[in-house]
C-alpha atoms as a PDB file:
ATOM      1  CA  UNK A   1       0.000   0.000   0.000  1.00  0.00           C
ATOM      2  CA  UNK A   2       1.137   3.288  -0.824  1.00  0.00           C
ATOM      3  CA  UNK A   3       2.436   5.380   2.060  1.00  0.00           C
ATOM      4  CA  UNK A   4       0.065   8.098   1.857  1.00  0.00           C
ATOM      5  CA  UNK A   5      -2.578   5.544   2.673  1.00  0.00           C
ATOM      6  CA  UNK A   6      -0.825   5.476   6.472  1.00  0.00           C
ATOM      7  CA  UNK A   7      -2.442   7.177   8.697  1.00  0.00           C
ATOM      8  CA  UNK A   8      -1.873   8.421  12.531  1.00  0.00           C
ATOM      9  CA  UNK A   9      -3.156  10.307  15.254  1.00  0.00           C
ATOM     10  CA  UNK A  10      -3.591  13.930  14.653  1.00  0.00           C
ATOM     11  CA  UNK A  11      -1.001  14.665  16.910  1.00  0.00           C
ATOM     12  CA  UNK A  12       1.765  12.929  15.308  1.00  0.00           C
ATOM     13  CA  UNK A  13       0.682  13.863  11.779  1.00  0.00           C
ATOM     14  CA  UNK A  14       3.399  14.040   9.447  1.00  0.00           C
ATOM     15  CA  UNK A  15       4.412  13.793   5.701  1.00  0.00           C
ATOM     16  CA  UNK A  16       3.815  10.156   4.304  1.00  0.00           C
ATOM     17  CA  UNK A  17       7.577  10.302   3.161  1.00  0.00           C
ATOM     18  CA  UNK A  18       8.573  10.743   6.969  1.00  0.00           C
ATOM     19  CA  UNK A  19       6.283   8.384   8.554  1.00  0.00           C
ATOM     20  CA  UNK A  20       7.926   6.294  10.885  1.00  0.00           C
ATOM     21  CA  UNK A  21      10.957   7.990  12.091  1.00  0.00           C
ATOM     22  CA  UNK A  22      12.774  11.262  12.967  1.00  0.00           C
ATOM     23  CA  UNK A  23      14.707  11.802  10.054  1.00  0.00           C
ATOM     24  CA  UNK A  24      12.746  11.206   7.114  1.00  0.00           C
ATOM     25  CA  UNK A  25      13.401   7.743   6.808  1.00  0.00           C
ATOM     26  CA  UNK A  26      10.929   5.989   4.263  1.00  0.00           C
ATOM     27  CA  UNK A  27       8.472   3.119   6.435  1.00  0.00           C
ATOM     28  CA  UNK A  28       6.821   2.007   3.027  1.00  0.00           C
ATOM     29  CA  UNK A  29       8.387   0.611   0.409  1.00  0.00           C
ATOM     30  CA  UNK A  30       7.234   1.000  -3.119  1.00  0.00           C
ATOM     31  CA  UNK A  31       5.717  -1.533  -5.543  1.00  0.00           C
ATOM     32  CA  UNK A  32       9.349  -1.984  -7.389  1.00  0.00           C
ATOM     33  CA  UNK A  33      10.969  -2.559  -3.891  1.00  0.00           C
ATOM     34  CA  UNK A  34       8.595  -5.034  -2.863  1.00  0.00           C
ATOM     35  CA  UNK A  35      10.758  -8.235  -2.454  1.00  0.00           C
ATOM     36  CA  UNK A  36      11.188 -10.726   0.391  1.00  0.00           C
ATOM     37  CA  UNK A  37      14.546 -13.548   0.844  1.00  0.00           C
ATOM     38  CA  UNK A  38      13.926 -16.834   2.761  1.00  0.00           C
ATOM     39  CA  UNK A  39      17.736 -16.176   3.669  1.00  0.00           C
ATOM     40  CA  UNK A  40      17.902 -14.733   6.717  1.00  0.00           C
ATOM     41  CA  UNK A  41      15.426 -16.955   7.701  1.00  0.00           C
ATOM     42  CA  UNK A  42      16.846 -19.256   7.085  1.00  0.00           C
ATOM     43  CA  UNK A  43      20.162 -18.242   8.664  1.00  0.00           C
ATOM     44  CA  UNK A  44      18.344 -17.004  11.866  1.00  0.00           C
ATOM     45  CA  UNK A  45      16.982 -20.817  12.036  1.00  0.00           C
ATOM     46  CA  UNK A  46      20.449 -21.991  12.104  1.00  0.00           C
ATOM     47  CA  UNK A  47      23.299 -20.145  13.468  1.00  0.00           C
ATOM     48  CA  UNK A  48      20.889 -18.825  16.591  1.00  0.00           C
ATOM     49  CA  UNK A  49      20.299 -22.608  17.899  1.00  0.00           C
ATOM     50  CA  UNK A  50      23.812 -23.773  17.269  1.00  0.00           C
ATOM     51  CA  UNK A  51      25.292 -20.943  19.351  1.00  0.00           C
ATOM     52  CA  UNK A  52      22.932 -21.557  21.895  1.00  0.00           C
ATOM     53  CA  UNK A  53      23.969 -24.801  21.522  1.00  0.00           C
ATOM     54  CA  UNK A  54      27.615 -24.143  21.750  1.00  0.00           C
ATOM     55  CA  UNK A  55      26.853 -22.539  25.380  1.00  0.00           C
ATOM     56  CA  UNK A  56      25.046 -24.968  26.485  1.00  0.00           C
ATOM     57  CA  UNK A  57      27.978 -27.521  25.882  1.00  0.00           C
ATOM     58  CA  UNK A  58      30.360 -25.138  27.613  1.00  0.00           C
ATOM     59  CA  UNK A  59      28.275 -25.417  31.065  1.00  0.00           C
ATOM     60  CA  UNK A  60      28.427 -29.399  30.928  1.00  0.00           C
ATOM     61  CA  UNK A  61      31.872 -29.384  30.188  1.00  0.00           C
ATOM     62  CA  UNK A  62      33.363 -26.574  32.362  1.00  0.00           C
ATOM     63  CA  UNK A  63      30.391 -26.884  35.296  1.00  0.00           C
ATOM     64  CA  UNK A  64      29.674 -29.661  37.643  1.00  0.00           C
ATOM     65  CA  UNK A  65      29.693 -32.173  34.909  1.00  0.00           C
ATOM     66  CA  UNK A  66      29.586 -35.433  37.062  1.00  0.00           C
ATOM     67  CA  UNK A  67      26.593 -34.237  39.007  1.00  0.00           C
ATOM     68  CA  UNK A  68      24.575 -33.423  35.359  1.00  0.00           C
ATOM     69  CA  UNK A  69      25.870 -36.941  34.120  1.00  0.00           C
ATOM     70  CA  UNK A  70      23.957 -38.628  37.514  1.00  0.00           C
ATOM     71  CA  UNK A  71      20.924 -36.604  36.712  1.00  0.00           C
ATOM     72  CA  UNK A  72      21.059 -37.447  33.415  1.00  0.00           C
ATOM     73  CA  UNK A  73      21.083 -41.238  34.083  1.00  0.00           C
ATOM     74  CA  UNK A  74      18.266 -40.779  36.214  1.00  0.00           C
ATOM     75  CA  UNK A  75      16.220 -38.815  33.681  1.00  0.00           C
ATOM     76  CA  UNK A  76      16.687 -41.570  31.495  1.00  0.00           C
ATOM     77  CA  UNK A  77      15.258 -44.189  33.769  1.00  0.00           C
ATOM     78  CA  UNK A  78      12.367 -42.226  33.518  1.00  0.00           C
ATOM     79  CA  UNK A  79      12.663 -42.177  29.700  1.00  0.00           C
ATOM     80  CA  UNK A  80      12.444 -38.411  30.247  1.00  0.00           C
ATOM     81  CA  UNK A  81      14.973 -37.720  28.025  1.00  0.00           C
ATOM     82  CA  UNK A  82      11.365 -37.206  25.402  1.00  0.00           C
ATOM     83  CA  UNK A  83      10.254 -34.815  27.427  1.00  0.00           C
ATOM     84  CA  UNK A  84      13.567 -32.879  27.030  1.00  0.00           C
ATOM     85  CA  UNK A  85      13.548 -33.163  23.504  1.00  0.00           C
ATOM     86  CA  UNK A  86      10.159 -32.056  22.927  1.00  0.00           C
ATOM     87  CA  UNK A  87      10.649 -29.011  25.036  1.00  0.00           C
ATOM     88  CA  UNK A  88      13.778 -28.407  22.479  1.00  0.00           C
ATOM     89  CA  UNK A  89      11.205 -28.593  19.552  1.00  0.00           C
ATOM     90  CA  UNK A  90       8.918 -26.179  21.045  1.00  0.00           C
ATOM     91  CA  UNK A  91      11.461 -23.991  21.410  1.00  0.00           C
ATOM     92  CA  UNK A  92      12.256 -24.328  17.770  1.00  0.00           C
ATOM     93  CA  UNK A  93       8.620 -23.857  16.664  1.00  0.00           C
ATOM     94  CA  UNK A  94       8.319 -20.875  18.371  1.00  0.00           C
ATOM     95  CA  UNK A  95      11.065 -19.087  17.231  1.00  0.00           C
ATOM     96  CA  UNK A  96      10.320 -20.042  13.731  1.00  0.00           C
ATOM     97  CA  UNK A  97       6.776 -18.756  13.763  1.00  0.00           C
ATOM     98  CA  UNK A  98       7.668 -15.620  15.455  1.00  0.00           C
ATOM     99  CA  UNK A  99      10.242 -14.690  13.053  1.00  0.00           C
ATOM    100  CA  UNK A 100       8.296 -15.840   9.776  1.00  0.00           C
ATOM    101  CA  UNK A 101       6.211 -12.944   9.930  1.00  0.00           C
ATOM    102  CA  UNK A 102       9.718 -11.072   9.427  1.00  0.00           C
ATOM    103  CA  UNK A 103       9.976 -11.908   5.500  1.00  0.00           C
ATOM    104  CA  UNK A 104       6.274 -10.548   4.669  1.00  0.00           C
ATOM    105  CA  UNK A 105       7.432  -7.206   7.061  1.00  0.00           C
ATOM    106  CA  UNK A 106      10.184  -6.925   4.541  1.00  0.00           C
ATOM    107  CA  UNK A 107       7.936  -6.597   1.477  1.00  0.00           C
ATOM    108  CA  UNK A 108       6.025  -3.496   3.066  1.00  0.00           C
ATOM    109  CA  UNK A 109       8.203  -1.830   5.277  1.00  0.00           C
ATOM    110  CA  UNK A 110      12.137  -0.125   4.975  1.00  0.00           C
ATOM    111  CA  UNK A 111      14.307  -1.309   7.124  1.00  0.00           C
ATOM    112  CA  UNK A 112      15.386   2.209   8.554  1.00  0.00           C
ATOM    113  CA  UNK A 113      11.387   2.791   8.385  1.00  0.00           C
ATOM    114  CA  UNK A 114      11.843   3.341  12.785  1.00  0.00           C
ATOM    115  CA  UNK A 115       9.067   3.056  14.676  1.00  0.00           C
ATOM    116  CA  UNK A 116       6.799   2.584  12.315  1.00  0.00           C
ATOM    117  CA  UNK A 117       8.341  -1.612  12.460  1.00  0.00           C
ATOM    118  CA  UNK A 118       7.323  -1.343  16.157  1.00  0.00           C
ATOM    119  CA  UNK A 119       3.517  -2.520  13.942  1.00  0.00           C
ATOM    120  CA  UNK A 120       2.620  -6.187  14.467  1.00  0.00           C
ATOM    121  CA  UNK A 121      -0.291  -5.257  12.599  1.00  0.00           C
ATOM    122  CA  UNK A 122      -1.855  -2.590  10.071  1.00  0.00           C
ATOM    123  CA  UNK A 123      -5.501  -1.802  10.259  1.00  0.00           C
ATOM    124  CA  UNK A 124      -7.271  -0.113   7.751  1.00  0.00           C
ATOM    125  CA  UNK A 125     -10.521   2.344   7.619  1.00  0.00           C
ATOM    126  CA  UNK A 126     -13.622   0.636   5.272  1.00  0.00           C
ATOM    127  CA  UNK A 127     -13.081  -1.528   2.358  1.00  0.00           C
ATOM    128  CA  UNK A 128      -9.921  -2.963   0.566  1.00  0.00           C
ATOM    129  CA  UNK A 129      -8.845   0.315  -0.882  1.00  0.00           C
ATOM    130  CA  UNK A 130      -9.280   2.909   2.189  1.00  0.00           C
ATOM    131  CA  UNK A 131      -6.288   4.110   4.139  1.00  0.00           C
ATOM    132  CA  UNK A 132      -4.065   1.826   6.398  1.00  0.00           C
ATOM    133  CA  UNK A 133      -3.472   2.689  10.178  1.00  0.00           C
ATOM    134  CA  UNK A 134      -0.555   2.058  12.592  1.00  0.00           C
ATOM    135  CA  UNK A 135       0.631   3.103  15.842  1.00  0.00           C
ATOM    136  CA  UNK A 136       0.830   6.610  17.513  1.00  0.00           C
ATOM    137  CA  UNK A 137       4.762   6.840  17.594  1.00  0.00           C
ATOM    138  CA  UNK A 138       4.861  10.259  19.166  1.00  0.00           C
ATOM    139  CA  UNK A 139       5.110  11.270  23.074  1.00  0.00           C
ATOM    140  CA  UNK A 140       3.435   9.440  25.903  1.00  0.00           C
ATOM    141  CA  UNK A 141       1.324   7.740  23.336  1.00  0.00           C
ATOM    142  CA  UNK A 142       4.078   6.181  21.570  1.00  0.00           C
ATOM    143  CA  UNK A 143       6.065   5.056  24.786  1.00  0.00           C
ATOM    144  CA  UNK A 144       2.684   3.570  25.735  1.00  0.00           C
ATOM    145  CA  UNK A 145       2.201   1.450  22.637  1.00  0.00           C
ATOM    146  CA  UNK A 146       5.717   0.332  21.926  1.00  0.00           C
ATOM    147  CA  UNK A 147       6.080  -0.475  25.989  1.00  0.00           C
ATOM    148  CA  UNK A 148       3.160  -2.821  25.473  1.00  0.00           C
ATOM    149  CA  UNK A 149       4.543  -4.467  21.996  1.00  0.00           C
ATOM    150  CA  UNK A 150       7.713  -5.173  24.610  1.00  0.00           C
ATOM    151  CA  UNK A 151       5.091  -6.773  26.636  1.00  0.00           C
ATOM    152  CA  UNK A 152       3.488  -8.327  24.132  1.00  0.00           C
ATOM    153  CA  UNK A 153       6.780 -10.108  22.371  1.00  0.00           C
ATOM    154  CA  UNK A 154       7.820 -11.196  25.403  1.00  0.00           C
ATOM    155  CA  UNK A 155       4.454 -13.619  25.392  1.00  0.00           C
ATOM    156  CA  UNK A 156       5.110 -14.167  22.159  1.00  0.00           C
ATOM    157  CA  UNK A 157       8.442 -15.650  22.607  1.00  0.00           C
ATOM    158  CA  UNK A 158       9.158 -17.344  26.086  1.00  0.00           C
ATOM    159  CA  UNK A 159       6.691 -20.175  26.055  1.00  0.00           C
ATOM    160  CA  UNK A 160      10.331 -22.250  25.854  1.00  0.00           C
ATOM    161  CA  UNK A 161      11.464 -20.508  28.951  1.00  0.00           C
ATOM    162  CA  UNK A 162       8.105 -21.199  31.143  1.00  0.00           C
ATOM    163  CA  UNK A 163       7.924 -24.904  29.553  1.00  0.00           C
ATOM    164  CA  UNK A 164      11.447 -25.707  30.229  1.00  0.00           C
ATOM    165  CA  UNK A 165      12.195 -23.900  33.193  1.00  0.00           C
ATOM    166  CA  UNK A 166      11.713 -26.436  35.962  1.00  0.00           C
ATOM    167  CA  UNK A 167      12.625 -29.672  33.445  1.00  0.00           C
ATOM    168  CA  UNK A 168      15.922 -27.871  32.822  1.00  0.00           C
ATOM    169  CA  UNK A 169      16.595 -26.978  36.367  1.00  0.00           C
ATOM    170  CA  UNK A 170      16.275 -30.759  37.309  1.00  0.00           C
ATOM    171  CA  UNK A 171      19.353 -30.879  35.652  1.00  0.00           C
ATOM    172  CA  UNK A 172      21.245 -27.923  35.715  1.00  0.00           C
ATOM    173  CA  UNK A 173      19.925 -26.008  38.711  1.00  0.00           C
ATOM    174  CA  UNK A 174      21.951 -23.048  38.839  1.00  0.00           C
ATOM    175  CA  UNK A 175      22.819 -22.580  35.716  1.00  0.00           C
ATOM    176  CA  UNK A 176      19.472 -22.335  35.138  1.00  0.00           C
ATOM    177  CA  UNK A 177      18.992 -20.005  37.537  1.00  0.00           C
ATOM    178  CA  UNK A 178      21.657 -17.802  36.379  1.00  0.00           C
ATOM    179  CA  UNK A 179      19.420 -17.677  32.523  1.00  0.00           C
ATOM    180  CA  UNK A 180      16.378 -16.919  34.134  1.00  0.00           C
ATOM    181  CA  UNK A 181      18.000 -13.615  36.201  1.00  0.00           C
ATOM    182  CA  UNK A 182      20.043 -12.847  32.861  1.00  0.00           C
ATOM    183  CA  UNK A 183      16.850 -13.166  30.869  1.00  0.00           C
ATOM    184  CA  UNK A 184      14.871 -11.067  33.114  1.00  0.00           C
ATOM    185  CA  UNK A 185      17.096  -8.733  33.126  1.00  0.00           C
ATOM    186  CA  UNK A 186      17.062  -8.555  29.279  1.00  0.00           C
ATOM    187  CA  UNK A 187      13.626  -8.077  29.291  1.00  0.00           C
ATOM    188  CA  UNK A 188      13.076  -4.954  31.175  1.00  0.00           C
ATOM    189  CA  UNK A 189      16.068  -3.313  28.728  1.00  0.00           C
ATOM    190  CA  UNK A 190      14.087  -4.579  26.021  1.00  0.00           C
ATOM    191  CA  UNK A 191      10.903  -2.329  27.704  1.00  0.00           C
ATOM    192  CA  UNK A 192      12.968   0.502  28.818  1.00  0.00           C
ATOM    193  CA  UNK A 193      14.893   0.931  25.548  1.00  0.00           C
ATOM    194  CA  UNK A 194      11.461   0.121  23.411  1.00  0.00           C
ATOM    195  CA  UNK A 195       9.889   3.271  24.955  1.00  0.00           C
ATOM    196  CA  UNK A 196      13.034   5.327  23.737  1.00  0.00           C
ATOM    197  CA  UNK A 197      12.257   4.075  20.004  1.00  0.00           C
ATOM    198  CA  UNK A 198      12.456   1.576  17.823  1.00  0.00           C
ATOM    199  CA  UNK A 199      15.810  -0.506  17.755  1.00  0.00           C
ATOM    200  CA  UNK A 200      16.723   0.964  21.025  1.00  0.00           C
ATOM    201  CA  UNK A 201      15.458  -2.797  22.511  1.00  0.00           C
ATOM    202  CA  UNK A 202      17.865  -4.153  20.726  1.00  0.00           C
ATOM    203  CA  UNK A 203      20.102  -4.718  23.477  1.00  0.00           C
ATOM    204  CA  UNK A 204      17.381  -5.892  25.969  1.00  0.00           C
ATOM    205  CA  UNK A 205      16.602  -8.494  22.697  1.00  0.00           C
ATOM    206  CA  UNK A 206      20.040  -9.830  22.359  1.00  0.00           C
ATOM    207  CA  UNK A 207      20.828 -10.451  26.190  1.00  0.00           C
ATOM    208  CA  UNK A 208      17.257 -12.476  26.644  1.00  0.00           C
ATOM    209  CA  UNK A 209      17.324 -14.375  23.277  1.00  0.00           C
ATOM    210  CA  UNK A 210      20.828 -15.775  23.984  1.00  0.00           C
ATOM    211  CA  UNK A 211      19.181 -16.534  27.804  1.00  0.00           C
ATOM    212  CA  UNK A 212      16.725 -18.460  25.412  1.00  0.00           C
ATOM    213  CA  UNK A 213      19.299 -20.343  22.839  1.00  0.00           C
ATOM    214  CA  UNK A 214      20.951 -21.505  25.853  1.00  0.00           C
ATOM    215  CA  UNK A 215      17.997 -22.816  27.777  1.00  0.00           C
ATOM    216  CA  UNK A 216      17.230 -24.564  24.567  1.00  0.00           C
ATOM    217  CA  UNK A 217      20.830 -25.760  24.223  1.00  0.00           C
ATOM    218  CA  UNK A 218      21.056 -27.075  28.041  1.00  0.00           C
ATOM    219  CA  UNK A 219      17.665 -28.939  26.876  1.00  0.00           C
ATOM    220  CA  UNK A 220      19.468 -30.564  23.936  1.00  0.00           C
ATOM    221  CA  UNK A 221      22.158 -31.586  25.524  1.00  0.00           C
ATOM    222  CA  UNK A 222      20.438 -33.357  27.999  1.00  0.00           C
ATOM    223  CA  UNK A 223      18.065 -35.160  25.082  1.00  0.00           C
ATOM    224  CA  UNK A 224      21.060 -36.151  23.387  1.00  0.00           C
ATOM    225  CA  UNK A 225      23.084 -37.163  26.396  1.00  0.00           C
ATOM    226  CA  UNK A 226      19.686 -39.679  27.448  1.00  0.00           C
ATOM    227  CA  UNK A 227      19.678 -40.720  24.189  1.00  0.00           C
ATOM    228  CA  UNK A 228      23.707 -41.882  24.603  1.00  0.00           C
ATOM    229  CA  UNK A 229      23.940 -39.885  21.724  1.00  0.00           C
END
């Protein structure tokens, strides 16, 4: 949709051309520009997991390895070592569907559109041809609504973390407990910086999703190790 279709409150009005941030940057992208690549995707499902993975495999090796091994043995008994591994694919799933979204975003929005991508969704007035509406991005308002998306991708994304929390900590008790602080930490950045603007929760994103790789990795690691694998 064209970008004069957007439109905002009245007190945030603005040139379509400007929409979205401070500086003029575009937020719509034009019908020539309109193109999406499965590769980050596809990279993002990859090299994420695997460094997640790579931490995980750093606590059993450098931490109380011998203790893990014993609980290990005994999760296996239990043939619990399933459990573990579905928790993993959760994980997975969730991820995946949360960031699939990301390659249609591409086809209508800039990437230095600002806080205009803050939008999980675009409404529009009447039929199939009337104009488009996002976010208030401006004062109070906008802190409000892009405090709340914080809120709201945090739902979105740590069904892993409430799932696997206690199944993980069987194993790897403080470890565990040493993600969860981490990751709660990296959530309230993510809120905090979120009300600044858009890509100022990048931080707060990077410091909980690792919290979340890792969790993910510890439950791997434990699959596999049931599995004798």
């Amino acid at each position: 949709f064209p970008a004069s279709e957007l439109v905002v409150h009245k007190r945030c009005e603005r040139r379509a051309s400007k929409m979205g941030s401070d500086n003029g940057a575009k937020a719509v992208l034009s019908e020539t520009e309109k193109k999406a690549s499965l590769v980050p995707f596809v990279i993002f499902q990859i090299v994420p997991p695997a460094i997640g993975f790579g931490i995980a495999m750093a606590i059993f090796k450098l931490g109380a390895t011998a203790s893990y091994e014993s609980k290990i043995k005994t999760m296996a008994s239990l043939d619990l070592q399933w459990a573990m591994l579905s928790l993993y694919i959760l994980g997975r799933v969730i991820n995946m569907v949360n960031f699939l979204p990301t390659i249609f975003k591409s086809k209508i929005m800039s990437a230095d559109a600002g806080n205009v991508r803050s939008n999980p969704f675009i409404y529009c007035i009447g039929g199939e041809t009337a104009q488009k509406v996002v976010f208030v991005d401006e004062g109070p308002i906008g802190q409000y609504n892009r405090a709340n998306r914080s809120l709201q991708h945090m739902i979105e994304n740590f069904g892993v973390i409430l799932a696997g929390l206690f199944a993980a900590s069987t194993i790897y008790p403080f470890p565990v407990f040493v993600i969860t602080c981490i990751f709660c930490v990296g959530r309230i950045i993510h809120l905090i910086g979120y009300t600044g603007g858009y890509g100022k929760h990048a931080p707060g994103f990077t410091l909980s999703f690792i919290c979340t790789l890792t969790l993910e990795g510890l439950l791997a690691v434990a699959a596999l190790k049931g599995f004798s694998v």
